[in-house]
N, C-alpha and C. Protein backbone atom coordinates (compact mmCIF):
# COMPACT_ATOMS: atom_id res chain seq x y z
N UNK A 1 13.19 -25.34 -60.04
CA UNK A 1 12.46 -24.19 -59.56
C UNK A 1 13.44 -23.07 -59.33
N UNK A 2 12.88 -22.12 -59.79
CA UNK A 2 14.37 -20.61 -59.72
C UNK A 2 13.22 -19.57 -59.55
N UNK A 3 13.73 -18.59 -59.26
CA UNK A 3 13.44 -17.53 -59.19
C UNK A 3 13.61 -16.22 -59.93
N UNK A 4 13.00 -15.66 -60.91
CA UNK A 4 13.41 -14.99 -62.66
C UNK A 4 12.63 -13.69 -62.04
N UNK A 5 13.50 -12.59 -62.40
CA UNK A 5 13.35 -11.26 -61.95
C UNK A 5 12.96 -10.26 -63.39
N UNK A 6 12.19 -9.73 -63.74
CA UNK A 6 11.68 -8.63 -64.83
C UNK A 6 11.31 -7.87 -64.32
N UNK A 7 11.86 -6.44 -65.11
CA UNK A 7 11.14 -4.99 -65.09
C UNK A 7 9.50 -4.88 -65.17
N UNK A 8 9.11 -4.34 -64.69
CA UNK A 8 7.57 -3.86 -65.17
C UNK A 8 7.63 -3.39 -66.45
N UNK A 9 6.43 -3.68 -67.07
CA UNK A 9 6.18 -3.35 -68.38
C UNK A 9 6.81 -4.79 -69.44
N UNK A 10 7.83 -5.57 -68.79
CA UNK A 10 7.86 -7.00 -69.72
C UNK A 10 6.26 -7.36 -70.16
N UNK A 11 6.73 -7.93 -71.44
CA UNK A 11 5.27 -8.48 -72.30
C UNK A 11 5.71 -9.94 -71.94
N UNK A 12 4.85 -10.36 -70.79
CA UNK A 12 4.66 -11.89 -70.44
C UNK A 12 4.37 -12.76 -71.44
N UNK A 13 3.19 -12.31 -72.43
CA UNK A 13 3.42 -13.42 -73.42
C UNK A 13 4.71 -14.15 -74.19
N UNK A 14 5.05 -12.90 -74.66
CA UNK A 14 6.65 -13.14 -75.15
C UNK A 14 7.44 -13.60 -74.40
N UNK A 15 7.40 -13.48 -73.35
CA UNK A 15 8.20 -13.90 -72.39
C UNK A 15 7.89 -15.25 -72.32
N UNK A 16 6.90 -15.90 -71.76
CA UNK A 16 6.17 -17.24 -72.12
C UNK A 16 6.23 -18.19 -73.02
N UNK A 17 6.79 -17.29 -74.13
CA UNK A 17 6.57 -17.85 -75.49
C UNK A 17 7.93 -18.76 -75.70
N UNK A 18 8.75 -17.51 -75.15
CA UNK A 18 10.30 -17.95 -75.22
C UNK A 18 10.64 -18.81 -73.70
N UNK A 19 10.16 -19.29 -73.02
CA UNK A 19 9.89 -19.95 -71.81
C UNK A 19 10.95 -21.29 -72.47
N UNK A 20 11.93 -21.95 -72.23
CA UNK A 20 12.33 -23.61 -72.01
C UNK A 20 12.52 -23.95 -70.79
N UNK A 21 11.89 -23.32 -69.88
CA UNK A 21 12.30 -23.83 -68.50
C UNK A 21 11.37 -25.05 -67.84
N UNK A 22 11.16 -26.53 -68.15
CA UNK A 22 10.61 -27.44 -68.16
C UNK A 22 10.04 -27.21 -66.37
N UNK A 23 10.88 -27.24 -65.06
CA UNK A 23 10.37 -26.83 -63.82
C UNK A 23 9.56 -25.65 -63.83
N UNK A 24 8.58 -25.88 -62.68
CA UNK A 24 7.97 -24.53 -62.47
C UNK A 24 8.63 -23.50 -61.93
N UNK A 25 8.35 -22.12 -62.37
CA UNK A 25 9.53 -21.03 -61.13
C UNK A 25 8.69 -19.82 -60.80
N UNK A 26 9.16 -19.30 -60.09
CA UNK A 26 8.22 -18.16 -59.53
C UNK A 26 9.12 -16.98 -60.35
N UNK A 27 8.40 -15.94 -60.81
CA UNK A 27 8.53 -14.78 -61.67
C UNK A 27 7.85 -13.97 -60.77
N UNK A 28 8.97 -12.50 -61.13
CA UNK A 28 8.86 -11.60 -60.35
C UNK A 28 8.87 -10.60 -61.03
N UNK A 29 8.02 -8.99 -60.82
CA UNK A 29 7.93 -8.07 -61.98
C UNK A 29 8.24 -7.09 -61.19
N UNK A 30 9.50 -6.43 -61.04
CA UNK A 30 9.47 -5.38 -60.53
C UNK A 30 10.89 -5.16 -59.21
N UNK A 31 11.03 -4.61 -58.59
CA UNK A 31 12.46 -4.64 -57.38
C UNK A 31 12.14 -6.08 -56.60
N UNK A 32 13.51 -6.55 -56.93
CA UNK A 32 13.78 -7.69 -55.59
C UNK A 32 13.05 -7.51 -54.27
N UNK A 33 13.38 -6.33 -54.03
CA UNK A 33 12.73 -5.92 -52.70
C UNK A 33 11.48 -5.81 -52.16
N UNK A 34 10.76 -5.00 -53.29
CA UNK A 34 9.87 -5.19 -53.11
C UNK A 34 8.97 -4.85 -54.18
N UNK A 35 8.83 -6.33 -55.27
CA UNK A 35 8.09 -6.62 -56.03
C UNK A 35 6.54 -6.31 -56.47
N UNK A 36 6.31 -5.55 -57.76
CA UNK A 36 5.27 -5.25 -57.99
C UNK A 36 4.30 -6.28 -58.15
N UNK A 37 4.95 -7.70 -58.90
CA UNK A 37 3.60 -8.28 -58.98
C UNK A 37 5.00 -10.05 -58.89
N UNK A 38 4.37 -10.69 -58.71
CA UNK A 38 4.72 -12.18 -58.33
C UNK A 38 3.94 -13.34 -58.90
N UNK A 39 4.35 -14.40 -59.78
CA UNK A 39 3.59 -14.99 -60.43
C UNK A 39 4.32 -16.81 -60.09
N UNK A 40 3.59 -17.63 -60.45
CA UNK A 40 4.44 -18.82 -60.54
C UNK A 40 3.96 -19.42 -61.98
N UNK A 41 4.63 -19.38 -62.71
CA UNK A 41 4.94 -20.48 -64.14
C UNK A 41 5.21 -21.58 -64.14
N UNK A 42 4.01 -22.70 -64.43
CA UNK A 42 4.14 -24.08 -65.06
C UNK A 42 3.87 -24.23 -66.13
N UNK A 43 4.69 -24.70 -66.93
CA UNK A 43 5.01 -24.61 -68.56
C UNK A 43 4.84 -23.32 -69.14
N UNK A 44 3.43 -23.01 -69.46
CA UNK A 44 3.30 -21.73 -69.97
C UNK A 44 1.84 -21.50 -69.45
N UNK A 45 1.56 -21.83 -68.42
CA UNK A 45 0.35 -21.71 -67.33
C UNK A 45 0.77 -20.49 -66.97
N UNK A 46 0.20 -19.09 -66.07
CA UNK A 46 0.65 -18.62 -65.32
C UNK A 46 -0.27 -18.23 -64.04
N UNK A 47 0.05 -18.22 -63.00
CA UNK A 47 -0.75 -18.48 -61.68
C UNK A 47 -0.42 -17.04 -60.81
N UNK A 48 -1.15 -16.15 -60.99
CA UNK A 48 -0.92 -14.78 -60.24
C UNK A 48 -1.17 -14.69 -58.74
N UNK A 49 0.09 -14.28 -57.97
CA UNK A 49 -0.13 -14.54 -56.25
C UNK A 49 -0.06 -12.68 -56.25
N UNK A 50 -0.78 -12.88 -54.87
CA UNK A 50 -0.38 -11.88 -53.95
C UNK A 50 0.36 -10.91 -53.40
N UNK A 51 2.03 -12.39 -53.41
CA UNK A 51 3.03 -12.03 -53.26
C UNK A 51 3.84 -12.48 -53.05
N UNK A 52 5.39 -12.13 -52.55
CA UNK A 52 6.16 -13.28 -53.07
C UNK A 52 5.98 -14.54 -52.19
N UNK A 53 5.69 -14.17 -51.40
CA UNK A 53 5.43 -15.24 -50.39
C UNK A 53 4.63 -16.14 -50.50
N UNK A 54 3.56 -16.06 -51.21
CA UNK A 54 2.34 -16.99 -51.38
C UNK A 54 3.00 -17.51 -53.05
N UNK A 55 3.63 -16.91 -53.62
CA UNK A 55 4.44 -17.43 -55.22
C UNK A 55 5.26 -18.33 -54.31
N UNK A 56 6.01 -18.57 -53.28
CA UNK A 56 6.70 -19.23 -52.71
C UNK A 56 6.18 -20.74 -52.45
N UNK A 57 4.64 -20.39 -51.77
CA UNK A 57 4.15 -21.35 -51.08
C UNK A 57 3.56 -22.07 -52.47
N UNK A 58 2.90 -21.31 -53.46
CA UNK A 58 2.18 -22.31 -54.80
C UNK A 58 3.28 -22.75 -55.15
N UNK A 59 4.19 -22.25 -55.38
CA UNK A 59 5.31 -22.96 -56.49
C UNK A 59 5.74 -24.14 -55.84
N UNK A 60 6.18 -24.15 -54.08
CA UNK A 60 6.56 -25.71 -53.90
C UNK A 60 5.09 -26.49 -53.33
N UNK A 61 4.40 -26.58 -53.82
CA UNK A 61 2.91 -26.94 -53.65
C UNK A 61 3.11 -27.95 -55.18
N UNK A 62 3.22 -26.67 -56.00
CA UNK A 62 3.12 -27.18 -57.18
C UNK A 62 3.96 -28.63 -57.92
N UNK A 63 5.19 -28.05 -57.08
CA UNK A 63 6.39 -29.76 -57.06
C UNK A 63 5.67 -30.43 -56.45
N UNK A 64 6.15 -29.91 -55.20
CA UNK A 64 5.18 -31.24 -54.09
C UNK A 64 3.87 -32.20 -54.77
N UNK A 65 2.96 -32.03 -55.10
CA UNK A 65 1.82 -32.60 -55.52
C UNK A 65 2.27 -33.37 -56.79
N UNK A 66 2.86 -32.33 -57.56
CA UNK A 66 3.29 -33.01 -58.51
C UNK A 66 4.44 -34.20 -58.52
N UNK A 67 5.01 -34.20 -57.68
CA UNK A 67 6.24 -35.20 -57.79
C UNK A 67 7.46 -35.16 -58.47
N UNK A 68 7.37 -33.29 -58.71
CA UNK A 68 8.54 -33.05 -59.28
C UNK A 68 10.04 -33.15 -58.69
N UNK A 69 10.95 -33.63 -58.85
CA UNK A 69 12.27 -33.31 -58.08
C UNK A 69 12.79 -32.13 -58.09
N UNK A 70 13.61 -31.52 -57.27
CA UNK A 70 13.94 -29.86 -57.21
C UNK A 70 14.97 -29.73 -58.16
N UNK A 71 15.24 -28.49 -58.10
CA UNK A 71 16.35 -28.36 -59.33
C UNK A 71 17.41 -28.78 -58.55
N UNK A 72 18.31 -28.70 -59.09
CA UNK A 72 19.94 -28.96 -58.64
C UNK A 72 20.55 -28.03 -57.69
N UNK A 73 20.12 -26.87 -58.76
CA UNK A 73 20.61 -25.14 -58.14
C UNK A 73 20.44 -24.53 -56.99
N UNK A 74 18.66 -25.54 -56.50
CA UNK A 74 17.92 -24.31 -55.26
C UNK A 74 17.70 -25.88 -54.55
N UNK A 75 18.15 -27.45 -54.97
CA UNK A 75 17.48 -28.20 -54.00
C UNK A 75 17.69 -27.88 -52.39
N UNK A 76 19.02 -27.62 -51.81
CA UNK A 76 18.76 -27.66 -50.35
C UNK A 76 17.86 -26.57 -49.67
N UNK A 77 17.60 -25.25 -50.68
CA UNK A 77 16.75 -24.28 -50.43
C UNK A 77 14.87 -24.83 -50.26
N UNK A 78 14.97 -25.45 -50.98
CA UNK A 78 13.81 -26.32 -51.08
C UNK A 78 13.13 -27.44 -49.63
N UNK A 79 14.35 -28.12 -49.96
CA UNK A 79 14.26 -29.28 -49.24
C UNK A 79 14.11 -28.56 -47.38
N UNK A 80 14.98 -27.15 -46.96
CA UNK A 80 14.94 -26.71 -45.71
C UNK A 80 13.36 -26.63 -45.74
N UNK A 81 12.62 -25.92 -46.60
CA UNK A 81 11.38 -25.11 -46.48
C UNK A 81 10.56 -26.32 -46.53
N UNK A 82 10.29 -27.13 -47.22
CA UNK A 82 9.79 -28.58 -47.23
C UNK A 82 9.57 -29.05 -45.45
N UNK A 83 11.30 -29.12 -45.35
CA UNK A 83 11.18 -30.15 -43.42
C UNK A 83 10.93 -29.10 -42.70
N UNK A 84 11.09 -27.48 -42.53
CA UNK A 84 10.99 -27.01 -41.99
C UNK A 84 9.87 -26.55 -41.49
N UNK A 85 9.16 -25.34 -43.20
CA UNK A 85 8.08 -25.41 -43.03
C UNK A 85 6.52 -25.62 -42.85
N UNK A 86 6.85 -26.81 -43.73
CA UNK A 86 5.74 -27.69 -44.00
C UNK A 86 5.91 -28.68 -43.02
N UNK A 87 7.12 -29.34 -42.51
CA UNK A 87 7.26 -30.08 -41.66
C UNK A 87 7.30 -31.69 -42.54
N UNK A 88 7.61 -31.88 -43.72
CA UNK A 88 6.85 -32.90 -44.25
C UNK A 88 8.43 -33.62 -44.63
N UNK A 89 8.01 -35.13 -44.40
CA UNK A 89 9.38 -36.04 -44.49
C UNK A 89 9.91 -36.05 -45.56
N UNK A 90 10.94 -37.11 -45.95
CA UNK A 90 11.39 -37.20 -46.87
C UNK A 90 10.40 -37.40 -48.51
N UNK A 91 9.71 -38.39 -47.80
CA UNK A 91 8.74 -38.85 -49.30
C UNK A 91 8.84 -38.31 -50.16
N UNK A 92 8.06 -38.83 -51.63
CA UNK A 92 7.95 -38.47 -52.42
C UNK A 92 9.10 -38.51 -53.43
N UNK A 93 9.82 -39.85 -52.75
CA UNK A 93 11.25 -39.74 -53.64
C UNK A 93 12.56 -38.94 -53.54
N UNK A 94 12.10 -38.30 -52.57
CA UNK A 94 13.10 -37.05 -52.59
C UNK A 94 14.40 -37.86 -51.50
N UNK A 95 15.46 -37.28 -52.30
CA UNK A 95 17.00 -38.41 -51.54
C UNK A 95 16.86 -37.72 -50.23
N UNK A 96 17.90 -38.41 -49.36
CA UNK A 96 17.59 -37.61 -47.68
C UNK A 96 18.03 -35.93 -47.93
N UNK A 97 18.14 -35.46 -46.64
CA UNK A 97 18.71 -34.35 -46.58
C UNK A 97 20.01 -34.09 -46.58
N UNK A 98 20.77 -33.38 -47.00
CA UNK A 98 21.93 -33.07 -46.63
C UNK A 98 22.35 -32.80 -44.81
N UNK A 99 23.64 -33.45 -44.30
CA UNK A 99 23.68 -32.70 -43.11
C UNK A 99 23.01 -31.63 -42.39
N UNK A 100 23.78 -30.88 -43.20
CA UNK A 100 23.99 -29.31 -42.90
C UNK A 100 21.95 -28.71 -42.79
N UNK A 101 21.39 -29.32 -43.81
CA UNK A 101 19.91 -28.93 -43.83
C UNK A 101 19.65 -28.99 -42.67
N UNK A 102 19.33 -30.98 -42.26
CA UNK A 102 19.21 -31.45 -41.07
C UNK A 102 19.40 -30.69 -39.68
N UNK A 103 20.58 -30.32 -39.65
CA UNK A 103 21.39 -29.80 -38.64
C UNK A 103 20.97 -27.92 -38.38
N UNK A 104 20.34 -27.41 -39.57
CA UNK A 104 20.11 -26.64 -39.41
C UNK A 104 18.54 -26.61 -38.82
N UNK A 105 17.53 -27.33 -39.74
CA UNK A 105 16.20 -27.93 -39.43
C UNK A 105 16.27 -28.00 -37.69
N UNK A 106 17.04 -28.80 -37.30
CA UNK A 106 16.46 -29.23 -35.96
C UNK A 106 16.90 -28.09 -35.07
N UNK A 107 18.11 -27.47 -35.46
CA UNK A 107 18.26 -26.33 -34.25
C UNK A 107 17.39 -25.23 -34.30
N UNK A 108 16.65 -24.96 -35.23
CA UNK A 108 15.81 -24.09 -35.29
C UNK A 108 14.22 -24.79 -35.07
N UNK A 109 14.08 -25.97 -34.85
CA UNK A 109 13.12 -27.11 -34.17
C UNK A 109 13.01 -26.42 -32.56
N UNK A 110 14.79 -26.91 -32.37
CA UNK A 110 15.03 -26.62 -30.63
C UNK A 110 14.78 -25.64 -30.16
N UNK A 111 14.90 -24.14 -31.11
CA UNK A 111 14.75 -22.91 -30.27
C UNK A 111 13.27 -22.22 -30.61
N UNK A 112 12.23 -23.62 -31.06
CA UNK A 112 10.86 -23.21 -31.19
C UNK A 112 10.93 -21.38 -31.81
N UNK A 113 11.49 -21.97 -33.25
CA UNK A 113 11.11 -20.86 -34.05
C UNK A 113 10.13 -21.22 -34.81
């Protein structure tokens, strides 16, 4: 799962077309900052959000259910938002957490954020 940044005006099909990215990822059209339009891509599905935030929440929905494993690149990014914000254990195969996740997870548990 990654996160792929395009100008407005990209032709999504083409873009789609040329797609090998086997994980789902959230696509973004427009400034980092603040994105014109936000999408999440499975295979060559595409699922139009709101925003990035809700592209956030489908895309690890979309692992999750599915039983996909995270990428390599973004797993501890994943795995925080998983125990954190979903609150949801290890399952699903997924190896434990790293320390540092853990350690971060619970202190932000403790100060009821």
């Amino acid at each position: 799962m990654s996160l792929v940044l395009f100008q407005i005006g990209t032709n999504l099909p083409s873009l789609l077309d040329q797609n090998t990215q086997g994980q789902p990822f959230i696509l973004i059209l427009g400034n980092p900052e603040q994105p014109e339009q936000a999408f999440v891509v499975v295979e060559k599905n595409v699922v139009s959000c709101k925003s990035l935030l809700q592209a956030v929440d489908v895309c690890f929905k979309v692992v999750y259910v599915l039983d996909i494993n995270y990428a390599w690149q973004c797993q501890h990014t994943w795995d925080f938002i998983q125990k954190f914000f979903y609150r949801l254990g290890e399952g699903k195969g997924r190896e434990t957490s790293i320390p540092t996740v853990k350690m971060f997870t619970n202190f932000l548990q403790k100060q009821n954020i």
